[in-house]
Protein backbone atom coordinates (compact mmCIF):
# COMPACT_ATOMS: atom_id res chain seq x y z
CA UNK A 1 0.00 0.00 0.00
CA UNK A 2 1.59 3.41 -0.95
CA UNK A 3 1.71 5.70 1.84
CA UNK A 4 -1.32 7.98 2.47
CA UNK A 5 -1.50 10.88 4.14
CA UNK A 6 -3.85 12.19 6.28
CA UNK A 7 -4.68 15.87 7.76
CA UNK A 8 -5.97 15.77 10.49
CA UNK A 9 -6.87 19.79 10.34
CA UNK A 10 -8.94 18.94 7.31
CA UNK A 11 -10.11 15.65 7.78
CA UNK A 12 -9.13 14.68 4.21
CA UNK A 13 -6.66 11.72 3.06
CA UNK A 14 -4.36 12.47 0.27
CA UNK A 15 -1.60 10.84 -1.60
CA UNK A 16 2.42 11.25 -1.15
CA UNK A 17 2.10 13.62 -3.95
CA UNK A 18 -0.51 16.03 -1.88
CA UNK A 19 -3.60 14.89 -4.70
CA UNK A 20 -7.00 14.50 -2.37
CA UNK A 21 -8.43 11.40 -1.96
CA UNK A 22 -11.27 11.79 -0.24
CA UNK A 23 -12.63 13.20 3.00
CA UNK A 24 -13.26 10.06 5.54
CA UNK A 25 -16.85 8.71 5.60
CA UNK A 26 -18.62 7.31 8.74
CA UNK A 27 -17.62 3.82 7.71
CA UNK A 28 -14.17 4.42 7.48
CA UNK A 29 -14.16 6.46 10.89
CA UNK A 30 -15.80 3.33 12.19
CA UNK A 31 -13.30 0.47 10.72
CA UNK A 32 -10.51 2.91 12.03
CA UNK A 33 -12.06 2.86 15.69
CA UNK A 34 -12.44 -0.93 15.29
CA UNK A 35 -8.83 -1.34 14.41
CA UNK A 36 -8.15 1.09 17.38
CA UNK A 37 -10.11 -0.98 19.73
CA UNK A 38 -12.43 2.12 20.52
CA UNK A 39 -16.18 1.16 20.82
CA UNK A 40 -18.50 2.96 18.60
CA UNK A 41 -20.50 4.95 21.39
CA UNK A 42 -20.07 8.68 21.54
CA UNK A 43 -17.97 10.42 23.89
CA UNK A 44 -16.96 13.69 24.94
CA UNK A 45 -14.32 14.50 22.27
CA UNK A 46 -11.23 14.00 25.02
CA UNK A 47 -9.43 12.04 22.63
CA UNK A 48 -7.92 8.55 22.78
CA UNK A 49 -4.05 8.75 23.21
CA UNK A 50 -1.78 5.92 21.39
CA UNK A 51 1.47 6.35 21.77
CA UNK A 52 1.95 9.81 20.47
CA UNK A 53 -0.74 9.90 18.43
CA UNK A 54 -4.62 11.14 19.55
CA UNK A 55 -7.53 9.88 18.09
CA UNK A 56 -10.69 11.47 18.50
CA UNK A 57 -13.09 9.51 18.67
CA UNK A 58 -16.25 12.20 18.10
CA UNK A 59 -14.35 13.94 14.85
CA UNK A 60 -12.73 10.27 13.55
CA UNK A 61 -9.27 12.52 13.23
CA UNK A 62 -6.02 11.19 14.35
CA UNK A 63 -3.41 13.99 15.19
CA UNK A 64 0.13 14.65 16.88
CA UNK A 65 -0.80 14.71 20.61
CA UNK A 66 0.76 18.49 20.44
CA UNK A 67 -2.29 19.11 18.01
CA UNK A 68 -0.81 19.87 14.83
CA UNK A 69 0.69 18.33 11.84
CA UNK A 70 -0.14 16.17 9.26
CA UNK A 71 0.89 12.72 9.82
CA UNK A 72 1.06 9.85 7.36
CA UNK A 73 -1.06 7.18 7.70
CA UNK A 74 -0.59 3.82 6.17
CA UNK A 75 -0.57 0.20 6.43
CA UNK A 76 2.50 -2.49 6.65
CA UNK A 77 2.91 -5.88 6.37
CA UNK A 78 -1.08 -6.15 8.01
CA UNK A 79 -0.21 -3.60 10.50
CA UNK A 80 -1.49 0.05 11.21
CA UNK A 81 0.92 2.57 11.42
CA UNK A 82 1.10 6.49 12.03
CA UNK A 83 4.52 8.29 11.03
CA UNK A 84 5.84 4.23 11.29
CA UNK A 85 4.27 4.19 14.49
CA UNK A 86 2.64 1.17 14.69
CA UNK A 87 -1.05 1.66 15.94
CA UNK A 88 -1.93 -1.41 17.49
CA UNK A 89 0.97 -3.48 18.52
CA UNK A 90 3.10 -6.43 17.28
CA UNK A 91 1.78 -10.18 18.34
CA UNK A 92 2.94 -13.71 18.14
CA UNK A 93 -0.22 -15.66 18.61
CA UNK A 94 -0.08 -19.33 19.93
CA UNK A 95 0.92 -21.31 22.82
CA UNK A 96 3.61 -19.84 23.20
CA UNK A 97 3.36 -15.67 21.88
CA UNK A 98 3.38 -12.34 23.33
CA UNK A 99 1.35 -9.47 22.86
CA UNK A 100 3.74 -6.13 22.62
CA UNK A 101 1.57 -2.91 22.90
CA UNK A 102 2.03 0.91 21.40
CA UNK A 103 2.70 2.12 24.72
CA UNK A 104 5.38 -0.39 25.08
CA UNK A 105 4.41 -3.02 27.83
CA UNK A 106 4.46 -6.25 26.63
CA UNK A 107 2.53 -9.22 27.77
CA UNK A 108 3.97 -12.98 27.30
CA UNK A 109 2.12 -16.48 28.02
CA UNK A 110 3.78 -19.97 27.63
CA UNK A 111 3.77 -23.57 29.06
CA UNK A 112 6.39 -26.25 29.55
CA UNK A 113 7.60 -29.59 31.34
CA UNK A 114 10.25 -28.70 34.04
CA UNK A 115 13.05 -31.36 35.51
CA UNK A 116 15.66 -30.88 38.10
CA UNK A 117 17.91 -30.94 34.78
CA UNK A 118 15.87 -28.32 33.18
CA UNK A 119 14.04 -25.93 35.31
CA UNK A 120 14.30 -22.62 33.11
CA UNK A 121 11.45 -21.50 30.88
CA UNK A 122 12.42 -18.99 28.34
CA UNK A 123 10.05 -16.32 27.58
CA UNK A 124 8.78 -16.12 23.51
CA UNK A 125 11.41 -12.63 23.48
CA UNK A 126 13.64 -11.23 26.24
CA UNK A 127 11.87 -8.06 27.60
CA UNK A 128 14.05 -5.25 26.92
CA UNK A 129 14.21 -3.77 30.25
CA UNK A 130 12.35 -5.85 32.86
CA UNK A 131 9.97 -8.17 33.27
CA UNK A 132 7.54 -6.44 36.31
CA UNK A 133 5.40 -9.39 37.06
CA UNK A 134 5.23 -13.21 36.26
CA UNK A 135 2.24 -15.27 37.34
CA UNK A 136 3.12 -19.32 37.05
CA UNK A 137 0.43 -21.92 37.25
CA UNK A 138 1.45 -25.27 38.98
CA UNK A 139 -0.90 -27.26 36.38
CA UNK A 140 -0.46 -30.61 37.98
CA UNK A 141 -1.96 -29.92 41.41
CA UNK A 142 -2.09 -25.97 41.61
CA UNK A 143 0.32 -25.57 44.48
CA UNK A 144 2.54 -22.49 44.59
CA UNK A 145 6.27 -23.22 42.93
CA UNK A 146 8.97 -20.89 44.09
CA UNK A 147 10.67 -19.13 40.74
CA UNK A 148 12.97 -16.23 39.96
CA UNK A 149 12.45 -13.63 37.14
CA UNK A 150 14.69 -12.18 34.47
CA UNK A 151 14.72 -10.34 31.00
CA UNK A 152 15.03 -13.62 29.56
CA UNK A 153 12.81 -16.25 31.16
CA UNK A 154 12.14 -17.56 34.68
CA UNK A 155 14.11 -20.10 36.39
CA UNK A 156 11.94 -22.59 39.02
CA UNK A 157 13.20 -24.18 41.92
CA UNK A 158 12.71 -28.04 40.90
CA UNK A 159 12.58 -30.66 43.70
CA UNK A 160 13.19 -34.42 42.29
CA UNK A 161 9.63 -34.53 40.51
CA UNK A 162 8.20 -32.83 37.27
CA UNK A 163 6.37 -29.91 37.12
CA UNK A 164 3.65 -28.96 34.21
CA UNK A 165 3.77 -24.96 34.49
CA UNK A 166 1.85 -22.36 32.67
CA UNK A 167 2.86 -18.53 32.67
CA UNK A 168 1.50 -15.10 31.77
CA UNK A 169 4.40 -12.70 32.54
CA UNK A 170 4.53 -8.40 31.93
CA UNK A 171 6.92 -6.44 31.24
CA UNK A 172 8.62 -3.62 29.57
């Protein structure tokens, strides 16, 4: 998709070359929220901040949150991205994935079979600064497990039996 630009001041999208496009229409302000994750009912024209981007939600504009400036608006490899910005986040869905957000928290889930011999579960990615919370899951009889946390995974303290653990760890 070539980029497209859009001005916010206006409310019209127009090509890299500055030719009009079109002004948006309800339906696009609506498949924009959607993408956004911003339900449909009417508010009081605050604005929704992403990143450093505001989207208001009453006028369907996006703008710089300093209120000016037109920013370019256009789509890449699936994703939704504002002055390469991306809008709604990176994922890796499965099993195993992570969830990393526009604001820049990221949220990772995972499962494995721990041993004496191997008692380390590696997160999906390292966190690049910390990881602020880890919640583990005991699946075989839900009893607590004692664990340590780092950028790179978290490291159980393994008796002589096996452990079936699930995860959901945050970080930043």
């Amino acid at each position: 998709m070539n980029d497209i630009i859009f001005d916010p001041i206006l409310g019209t999208l127009r090509t890299g070359d500055g030719a009009t496009i079109a002004s948006l229409s309800e339906e696009e302000v609506e498949k924009l929220k959607e993408q956004l994750g911003i339900s449909s009912s009417s508010g009081s024209g605050v604005g929704i901040t992403i990143g450093s981007i505001v989207f208001d939600p009453i006028l369907g504009k996006l703008r710089t949150a300093d209120g000016g400036g037109v920013g370019k608006l256009s789509e890449s490899d699936g994703k939704l991205m504002w002055d390469n910005i991306n809008l709604i986040g990176d994922c890796q869905k499965g099993t195993s994935g992570y969830t990393k957000l526009a604001n820049g928290i990221i949220i990772q889930w995972s499962s494995g079979t721990l041993t004496p011999e191997s008692a380390t579960l590696e997160f999906p990615m390292a966190f690049p600064t910390a990881c602020a919370v880890a919640i583990p899951y005991n699946q075989k009889d839900g009893t607590a497990v004692k664990f340590t946390i780092s950028t790179t995974g978290l490291k159980f303290d393994v008796s002589s039996e096996q452990l079936e653990i699930s995860y959901i760890a945050i970080g930043y």
